[in-house]
PDB file of N, CA and C in Angstrom:
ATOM      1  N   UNK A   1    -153.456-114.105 -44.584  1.00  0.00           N
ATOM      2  CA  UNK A   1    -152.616-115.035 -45.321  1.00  0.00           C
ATOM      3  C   UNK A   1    -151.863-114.318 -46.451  1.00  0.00           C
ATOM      4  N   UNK A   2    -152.582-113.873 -47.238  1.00  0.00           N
ATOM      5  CA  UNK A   2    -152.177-113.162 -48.297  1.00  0.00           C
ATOM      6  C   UNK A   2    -151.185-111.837 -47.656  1.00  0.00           C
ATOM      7  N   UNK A   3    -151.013-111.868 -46.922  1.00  0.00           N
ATOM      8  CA  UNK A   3    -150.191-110.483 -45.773  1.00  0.00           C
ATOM      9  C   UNK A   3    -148.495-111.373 -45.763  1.00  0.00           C
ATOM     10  N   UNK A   4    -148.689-112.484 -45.029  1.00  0.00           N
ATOM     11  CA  UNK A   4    -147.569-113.348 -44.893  1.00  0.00           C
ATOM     12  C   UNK A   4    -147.016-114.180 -46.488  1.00  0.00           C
ATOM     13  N   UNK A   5    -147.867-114.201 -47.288  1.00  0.00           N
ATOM     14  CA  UNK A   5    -147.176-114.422 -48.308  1.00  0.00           C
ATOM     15  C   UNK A   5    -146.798-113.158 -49.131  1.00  0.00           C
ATOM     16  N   UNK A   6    -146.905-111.905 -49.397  1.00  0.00           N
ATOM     17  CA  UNK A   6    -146.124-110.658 -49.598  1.00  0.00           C
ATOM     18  C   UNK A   6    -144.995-110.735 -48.700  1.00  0.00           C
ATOM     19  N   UNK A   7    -144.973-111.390 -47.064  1.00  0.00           N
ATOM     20  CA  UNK A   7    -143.588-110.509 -46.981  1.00  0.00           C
ATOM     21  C   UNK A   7    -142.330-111.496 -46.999  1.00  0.00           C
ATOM     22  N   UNK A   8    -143.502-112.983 -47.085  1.00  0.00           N
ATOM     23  CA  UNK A   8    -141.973-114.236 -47.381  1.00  0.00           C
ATOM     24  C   UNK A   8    -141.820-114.026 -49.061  1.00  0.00           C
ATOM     25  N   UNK A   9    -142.412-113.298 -49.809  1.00  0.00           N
ATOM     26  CA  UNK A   9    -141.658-112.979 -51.113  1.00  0.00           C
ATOM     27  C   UNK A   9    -140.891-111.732 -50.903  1.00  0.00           C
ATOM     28  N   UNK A  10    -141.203-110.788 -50.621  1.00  0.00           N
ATOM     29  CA  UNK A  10    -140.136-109.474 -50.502  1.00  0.00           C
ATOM     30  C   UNK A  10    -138.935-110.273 -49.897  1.00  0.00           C
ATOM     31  N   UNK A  11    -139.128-111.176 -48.844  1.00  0.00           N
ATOM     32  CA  UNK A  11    -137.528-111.623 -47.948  1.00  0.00           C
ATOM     33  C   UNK A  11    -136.700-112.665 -49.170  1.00  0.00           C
ATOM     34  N   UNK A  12    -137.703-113.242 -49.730  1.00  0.00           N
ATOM     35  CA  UNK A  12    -136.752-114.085 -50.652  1.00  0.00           C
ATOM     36  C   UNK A  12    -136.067-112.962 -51.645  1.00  0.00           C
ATOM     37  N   UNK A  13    -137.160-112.199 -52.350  1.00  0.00           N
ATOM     38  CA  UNK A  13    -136.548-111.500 -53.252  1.00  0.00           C
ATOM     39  C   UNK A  13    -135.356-111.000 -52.622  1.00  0.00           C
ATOM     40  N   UNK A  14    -135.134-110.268 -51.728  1.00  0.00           N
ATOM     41  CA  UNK A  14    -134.365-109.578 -50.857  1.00  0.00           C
ATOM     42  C   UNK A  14    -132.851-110.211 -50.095  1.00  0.00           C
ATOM     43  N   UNK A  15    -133.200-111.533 -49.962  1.00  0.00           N
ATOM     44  CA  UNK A  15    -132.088-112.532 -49.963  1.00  0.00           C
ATOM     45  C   UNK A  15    -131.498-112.538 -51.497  1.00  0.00           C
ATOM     46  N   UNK A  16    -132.408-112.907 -52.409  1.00  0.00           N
ATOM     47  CA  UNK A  16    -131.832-113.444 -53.604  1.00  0.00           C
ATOM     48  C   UNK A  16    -130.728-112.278 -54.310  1.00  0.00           C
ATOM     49  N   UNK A  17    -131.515-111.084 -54.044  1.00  0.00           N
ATOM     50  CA  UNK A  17    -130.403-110.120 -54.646  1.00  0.00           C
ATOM     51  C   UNK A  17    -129.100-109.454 -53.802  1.00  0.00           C
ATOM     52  N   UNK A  18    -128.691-110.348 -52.617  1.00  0.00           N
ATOM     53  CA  UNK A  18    -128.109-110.004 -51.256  1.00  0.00           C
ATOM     54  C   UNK A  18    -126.928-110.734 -52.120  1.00  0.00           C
ATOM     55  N   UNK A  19    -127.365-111.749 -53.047  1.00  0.00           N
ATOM     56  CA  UNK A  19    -126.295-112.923 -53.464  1.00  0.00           C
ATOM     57  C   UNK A  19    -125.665-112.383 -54.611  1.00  0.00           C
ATOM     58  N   UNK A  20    -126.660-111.331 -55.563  1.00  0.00           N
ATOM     59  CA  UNK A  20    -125.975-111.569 -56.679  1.00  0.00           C
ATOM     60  C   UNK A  20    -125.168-110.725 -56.698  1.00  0.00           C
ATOM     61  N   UNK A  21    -124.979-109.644 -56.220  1.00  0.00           N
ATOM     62  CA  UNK A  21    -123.185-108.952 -56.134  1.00  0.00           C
ATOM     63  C   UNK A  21    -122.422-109.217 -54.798  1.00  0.00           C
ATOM     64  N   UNK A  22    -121.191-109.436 -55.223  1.00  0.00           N
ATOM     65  CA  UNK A  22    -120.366-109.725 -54.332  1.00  0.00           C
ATOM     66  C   UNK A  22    -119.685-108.304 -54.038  1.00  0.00           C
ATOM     67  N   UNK A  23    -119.434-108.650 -52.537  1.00  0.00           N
ATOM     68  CA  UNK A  23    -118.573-107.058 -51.860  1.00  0.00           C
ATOM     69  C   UNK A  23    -117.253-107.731 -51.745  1.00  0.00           C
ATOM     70  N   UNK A  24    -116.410-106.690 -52.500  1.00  0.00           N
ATOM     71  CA  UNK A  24    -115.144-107.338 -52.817  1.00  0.00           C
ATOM     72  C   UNK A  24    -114.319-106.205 -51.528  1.00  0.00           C
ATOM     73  N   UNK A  25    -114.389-104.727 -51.532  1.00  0.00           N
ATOM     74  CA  UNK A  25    -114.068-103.630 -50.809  1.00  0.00           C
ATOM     75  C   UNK A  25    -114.839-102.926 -50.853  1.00  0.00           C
ATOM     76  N   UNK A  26    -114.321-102.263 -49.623  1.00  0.00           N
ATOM     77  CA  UNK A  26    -114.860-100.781 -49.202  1.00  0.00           C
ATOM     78  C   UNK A  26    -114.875 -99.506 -49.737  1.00  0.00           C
ATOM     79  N   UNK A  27    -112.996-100.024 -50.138  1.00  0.00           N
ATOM     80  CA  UNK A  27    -112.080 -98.711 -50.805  1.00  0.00           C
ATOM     81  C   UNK A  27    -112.593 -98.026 -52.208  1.00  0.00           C
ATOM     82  N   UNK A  28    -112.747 -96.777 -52.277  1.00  0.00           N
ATOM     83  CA  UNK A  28    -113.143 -96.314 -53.360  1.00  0.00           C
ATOM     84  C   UNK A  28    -112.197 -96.789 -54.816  1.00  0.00           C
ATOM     85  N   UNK A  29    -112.947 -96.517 -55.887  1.00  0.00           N
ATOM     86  CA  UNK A  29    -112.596 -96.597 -56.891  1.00  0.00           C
ATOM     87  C   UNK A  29    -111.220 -96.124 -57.601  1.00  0.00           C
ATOM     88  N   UNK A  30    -110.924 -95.001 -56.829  1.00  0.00           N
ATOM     89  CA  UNK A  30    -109.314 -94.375 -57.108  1.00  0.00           C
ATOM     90  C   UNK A  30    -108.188 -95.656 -56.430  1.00  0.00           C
ATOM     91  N   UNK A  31    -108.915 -96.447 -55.671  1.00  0.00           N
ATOM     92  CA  UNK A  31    -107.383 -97.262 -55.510  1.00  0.00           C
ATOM     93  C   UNK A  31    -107.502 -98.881 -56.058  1.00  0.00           C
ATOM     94  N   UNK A  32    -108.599 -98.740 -56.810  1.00  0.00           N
ATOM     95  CA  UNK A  32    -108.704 -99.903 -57.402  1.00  0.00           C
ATOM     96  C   UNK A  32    -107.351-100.387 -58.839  1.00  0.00           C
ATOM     97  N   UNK A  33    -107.006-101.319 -58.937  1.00  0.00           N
ATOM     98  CA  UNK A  33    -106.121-101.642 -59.873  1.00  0.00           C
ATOM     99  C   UNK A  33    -107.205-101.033 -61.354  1.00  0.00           C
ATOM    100  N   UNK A  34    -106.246-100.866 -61.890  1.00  0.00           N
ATOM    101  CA  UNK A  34    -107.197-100.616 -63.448  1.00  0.00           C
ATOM    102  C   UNK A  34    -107.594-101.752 -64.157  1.00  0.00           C
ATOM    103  N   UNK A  35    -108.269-101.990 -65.051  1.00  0.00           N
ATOM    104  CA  UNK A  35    -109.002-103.122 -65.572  1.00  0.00           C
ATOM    105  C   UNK A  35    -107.550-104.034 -66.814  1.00  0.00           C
ATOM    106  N   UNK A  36    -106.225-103.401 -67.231  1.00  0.00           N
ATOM    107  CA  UNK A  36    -105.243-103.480 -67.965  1.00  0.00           C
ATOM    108  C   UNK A  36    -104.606-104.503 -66.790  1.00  0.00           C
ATOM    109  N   UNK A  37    -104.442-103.367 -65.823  1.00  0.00           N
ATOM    110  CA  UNK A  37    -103.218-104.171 -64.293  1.00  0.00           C
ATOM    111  C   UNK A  37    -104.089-105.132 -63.947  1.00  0.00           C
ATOM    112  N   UNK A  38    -105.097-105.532 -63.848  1.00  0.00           N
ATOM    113  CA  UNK A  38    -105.801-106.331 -63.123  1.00  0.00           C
ATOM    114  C   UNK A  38    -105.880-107.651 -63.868  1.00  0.00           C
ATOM    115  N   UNK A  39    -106.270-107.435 -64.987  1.00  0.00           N
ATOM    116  CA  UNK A  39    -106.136-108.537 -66.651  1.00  0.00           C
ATOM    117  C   UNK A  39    -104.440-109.481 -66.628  1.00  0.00           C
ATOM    118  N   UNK A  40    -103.964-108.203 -67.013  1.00  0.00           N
ATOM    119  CA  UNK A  40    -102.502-108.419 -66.655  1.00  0.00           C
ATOM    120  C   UNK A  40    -102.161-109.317 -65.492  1.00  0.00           C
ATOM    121  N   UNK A  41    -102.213-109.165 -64.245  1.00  0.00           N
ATOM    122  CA  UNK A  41    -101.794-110.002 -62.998  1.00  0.00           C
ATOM    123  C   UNK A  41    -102.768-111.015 -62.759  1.00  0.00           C
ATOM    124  N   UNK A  42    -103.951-111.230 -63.329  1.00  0.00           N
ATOM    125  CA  UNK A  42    -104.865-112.639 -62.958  1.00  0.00           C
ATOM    126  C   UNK A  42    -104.319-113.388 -64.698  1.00  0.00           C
ATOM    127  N   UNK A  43    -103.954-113.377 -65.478  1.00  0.00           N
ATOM    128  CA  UNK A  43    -103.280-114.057 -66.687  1.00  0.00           C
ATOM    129  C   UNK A  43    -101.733-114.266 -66.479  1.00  0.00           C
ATOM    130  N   UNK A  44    -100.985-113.487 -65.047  1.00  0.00           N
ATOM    131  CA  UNK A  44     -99.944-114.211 -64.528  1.00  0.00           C
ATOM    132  C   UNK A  44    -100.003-115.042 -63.808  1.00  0.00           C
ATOM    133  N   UNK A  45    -101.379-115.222 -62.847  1.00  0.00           N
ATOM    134  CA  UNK A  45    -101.676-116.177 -62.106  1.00  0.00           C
ATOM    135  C   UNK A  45    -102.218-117.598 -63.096  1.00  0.00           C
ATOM    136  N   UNK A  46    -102.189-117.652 -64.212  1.00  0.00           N
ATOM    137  CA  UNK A  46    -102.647-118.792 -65.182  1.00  0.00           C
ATOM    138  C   UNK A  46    -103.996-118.429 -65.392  1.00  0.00           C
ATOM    139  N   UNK A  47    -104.711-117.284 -65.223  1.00  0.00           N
ATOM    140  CA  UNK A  47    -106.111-117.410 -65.935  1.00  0.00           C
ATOM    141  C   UNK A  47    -106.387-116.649 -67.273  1.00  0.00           C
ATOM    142  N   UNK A  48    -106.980-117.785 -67.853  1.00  0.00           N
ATOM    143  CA  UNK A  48    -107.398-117.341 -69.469  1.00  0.00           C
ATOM    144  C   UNK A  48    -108.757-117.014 -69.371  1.00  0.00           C
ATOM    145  N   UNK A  49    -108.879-115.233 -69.592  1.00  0.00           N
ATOM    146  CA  UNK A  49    -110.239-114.799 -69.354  1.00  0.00           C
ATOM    147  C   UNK A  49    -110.925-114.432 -70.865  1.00  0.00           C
ATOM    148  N   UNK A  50    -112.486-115.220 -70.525  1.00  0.00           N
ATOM    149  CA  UNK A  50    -113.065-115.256 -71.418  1.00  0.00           C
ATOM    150  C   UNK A  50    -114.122-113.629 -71.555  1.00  0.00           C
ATOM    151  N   UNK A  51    -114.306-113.707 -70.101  1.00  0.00           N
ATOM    152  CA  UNK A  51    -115.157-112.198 -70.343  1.00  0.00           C
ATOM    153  C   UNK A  51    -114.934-111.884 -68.884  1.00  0.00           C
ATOM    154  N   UNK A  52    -114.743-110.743 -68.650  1.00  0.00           N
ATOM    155  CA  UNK A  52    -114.479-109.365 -67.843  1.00  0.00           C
ATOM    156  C   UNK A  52    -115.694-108.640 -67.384  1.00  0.00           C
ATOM    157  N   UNK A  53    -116.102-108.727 -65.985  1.00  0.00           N
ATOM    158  CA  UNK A  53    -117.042-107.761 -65.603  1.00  0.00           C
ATOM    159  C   UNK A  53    -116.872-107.133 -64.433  1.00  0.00           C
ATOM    160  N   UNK A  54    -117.434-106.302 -63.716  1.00  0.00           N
ATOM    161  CA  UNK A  54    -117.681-105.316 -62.786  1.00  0.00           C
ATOM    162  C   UNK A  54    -118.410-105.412 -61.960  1.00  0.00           C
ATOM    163  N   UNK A  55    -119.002-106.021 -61.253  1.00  0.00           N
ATOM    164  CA  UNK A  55    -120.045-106.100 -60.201  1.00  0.00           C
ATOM    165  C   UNK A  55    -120.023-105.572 -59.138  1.00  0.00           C
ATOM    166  N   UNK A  56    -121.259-104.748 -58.879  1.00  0.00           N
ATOM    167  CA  UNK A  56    -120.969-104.408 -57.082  1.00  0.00           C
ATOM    168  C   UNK A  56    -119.513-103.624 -57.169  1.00  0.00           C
ATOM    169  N   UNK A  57    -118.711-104.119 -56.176  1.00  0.00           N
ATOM    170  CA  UNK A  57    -116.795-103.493 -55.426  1.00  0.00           C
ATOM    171  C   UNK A  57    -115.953-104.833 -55.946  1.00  0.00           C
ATOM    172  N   UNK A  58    -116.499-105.614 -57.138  1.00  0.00           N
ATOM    173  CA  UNK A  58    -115.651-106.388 -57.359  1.00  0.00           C
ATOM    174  C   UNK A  58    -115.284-106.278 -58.721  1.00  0.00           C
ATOM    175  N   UNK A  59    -114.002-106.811 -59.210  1.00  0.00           N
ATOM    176  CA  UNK A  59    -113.921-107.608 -60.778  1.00  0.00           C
ATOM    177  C   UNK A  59    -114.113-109.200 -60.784  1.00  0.00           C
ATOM    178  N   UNK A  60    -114.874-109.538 -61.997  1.00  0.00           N
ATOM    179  CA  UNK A  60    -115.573-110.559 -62.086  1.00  0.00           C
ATOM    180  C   UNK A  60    -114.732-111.468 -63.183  1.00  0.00           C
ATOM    181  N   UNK A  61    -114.325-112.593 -63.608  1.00  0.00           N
ATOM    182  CA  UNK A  61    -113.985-113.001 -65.019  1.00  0.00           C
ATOM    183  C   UNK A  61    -114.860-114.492 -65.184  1.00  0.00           C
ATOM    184  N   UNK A  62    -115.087-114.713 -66.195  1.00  0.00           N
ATOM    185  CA  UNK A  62    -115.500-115.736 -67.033  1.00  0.00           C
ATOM    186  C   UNK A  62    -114.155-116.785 -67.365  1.00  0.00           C
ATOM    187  N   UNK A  63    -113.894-117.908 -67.686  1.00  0.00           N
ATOM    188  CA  UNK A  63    -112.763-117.994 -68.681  1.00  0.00           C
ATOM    189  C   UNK A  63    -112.125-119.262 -67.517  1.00  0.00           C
ATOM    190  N   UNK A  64    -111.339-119.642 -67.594  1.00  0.00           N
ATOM    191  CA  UNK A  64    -110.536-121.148 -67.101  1.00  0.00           C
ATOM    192  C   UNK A  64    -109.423-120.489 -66.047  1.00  0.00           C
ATOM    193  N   UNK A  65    -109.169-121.687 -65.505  1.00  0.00           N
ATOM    194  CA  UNK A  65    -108.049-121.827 -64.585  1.00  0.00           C
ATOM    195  C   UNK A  65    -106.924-122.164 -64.941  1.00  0.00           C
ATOM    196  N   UNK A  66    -105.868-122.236 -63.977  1.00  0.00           N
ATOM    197  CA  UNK A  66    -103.996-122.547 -64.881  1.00  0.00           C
ATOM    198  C   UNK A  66    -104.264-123.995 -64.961  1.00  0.00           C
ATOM    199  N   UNK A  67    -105.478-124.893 -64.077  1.00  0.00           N
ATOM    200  CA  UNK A  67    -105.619-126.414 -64.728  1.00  0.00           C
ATOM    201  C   UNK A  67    -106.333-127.010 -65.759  1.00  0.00           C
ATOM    202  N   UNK A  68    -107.082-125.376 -66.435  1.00  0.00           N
ATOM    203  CA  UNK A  68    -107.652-125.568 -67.606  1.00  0.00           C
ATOM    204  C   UNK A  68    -109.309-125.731 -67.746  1.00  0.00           C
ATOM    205  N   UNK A  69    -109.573-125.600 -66.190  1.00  0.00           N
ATOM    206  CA  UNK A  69    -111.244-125.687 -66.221  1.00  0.00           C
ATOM    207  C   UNK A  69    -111.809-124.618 -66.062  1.00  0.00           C
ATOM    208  N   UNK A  70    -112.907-124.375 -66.112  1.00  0.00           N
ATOM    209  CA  UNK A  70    -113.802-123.480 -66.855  1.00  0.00           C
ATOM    210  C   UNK A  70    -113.918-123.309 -65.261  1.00  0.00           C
ATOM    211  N   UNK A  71    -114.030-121.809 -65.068  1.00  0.00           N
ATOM    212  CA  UNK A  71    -114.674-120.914 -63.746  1.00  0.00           C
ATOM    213  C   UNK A  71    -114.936-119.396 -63.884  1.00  0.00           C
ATOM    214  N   UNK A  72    -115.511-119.317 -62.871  1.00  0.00           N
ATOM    215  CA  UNK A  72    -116.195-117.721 -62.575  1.00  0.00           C
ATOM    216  C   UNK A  72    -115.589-117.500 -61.209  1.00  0.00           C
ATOM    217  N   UNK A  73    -114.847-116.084 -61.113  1.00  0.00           N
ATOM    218  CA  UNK A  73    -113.767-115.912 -60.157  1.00  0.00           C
ATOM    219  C   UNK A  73    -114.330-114.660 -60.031  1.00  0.00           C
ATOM    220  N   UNK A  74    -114.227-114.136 -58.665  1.00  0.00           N
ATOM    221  CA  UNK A  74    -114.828-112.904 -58.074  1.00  0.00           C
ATOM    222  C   UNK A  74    -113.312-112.124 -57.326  1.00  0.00           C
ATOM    223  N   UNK A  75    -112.721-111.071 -57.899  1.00  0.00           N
ATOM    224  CA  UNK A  75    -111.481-110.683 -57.583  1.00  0.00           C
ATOM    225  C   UNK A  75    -111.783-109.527 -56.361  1.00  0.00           C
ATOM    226  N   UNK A  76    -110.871-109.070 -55.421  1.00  0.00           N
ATOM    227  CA  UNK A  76    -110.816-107.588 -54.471  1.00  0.00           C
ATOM    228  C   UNK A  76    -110.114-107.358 -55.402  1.00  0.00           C
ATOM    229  N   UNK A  77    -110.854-105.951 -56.339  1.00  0.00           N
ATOM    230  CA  UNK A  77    -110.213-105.006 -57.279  1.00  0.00           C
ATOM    231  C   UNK A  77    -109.016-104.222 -56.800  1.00  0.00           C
ATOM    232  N   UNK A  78    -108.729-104.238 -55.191  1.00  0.00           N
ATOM    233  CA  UNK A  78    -107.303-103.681 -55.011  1.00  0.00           C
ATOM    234  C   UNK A  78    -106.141-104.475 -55.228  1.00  0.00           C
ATOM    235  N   UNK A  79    -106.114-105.348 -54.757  1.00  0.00           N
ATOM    236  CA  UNK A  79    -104.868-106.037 -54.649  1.00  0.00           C
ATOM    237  C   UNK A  79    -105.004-107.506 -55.808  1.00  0.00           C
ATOM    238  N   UNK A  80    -106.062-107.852 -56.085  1.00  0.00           N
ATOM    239  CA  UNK A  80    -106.100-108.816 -56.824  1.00  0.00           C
ATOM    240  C   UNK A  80    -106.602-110.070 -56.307  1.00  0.00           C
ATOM    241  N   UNK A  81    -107.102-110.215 -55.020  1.00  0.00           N
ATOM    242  CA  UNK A  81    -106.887-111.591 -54.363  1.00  0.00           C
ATOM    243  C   UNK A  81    -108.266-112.055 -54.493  1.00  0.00           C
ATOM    244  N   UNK A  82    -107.812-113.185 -54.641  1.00  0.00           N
ATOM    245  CA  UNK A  82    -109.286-114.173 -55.023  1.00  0.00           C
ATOM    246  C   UNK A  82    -110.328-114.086 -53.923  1.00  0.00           C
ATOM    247  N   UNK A  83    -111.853-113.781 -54.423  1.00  0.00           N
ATOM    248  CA  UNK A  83    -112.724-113.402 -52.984  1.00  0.00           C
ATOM    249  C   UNK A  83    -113.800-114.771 -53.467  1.00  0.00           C
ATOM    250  N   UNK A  84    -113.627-115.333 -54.364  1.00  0.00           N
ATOM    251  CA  UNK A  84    -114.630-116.736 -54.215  1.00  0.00           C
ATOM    252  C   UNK A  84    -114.414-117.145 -55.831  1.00  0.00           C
ATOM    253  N   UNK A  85    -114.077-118.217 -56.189  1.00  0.00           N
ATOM    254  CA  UNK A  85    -113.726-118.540 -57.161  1.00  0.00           C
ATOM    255  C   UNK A  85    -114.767-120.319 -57.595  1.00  0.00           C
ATOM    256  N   UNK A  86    -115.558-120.258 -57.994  1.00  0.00           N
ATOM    257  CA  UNK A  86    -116.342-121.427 -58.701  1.00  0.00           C
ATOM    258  C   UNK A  86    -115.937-121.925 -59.712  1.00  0.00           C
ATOM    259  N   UNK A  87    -116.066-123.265 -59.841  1.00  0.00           N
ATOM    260  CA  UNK A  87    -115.660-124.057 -60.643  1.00  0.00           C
ATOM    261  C   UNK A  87    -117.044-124.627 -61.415  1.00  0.00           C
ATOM    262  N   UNK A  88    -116.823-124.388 -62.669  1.00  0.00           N
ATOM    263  CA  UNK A  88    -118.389-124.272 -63.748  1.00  0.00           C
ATOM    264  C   UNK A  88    -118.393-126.223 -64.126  1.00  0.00           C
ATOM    265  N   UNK A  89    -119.610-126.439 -64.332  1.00  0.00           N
ATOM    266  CA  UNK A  89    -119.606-128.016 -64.539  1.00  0.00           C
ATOM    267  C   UNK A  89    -119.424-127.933 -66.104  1.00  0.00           C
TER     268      UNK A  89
END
């Protein structure tokens, strides 16, 4: 028993951290937009970013939408395009 409950915790653990970075690309880091160009073109798209992060192959922001609500947006650091964007309650 105690055998099968070690390995349905390793699988959860193992799921759970499957979630918390997102794979945005493949492409190395030299063709990623810079963190200036990237700021720059998601604040032309209407987003007011509250905080800026890095996760995993992605850029991450904190901060609202052009309709003014509060979200967490997961960017492909090459080109800019939205890879999952949540809307915060």
């Amino acid at each position: 028993m105690m055998k099968y409950l070690m390995v349905a915790t390793l699988t959860l653990l193992t799921a759970t951290s499957a979630f918390a970075k997102k794979d945005c690309t493949n492409l190395p880091k030299d063709k990623w937009m810079t963190e200036a160009e990237f700021k720059k073109q998601a604040e032309a798209k209407g987003y007011k970013i509250t905080k800026f992060k890095q996760p995993g192959s992605c850029y991450e922001i904190y901060g609202t939408n052009k309709e003014g609500k509060e979200v967490e947006v997961y960017f492909n650091p090459v080109g800019g395009a939205v890879v999952k964007e949540k809307l915060e309650d």
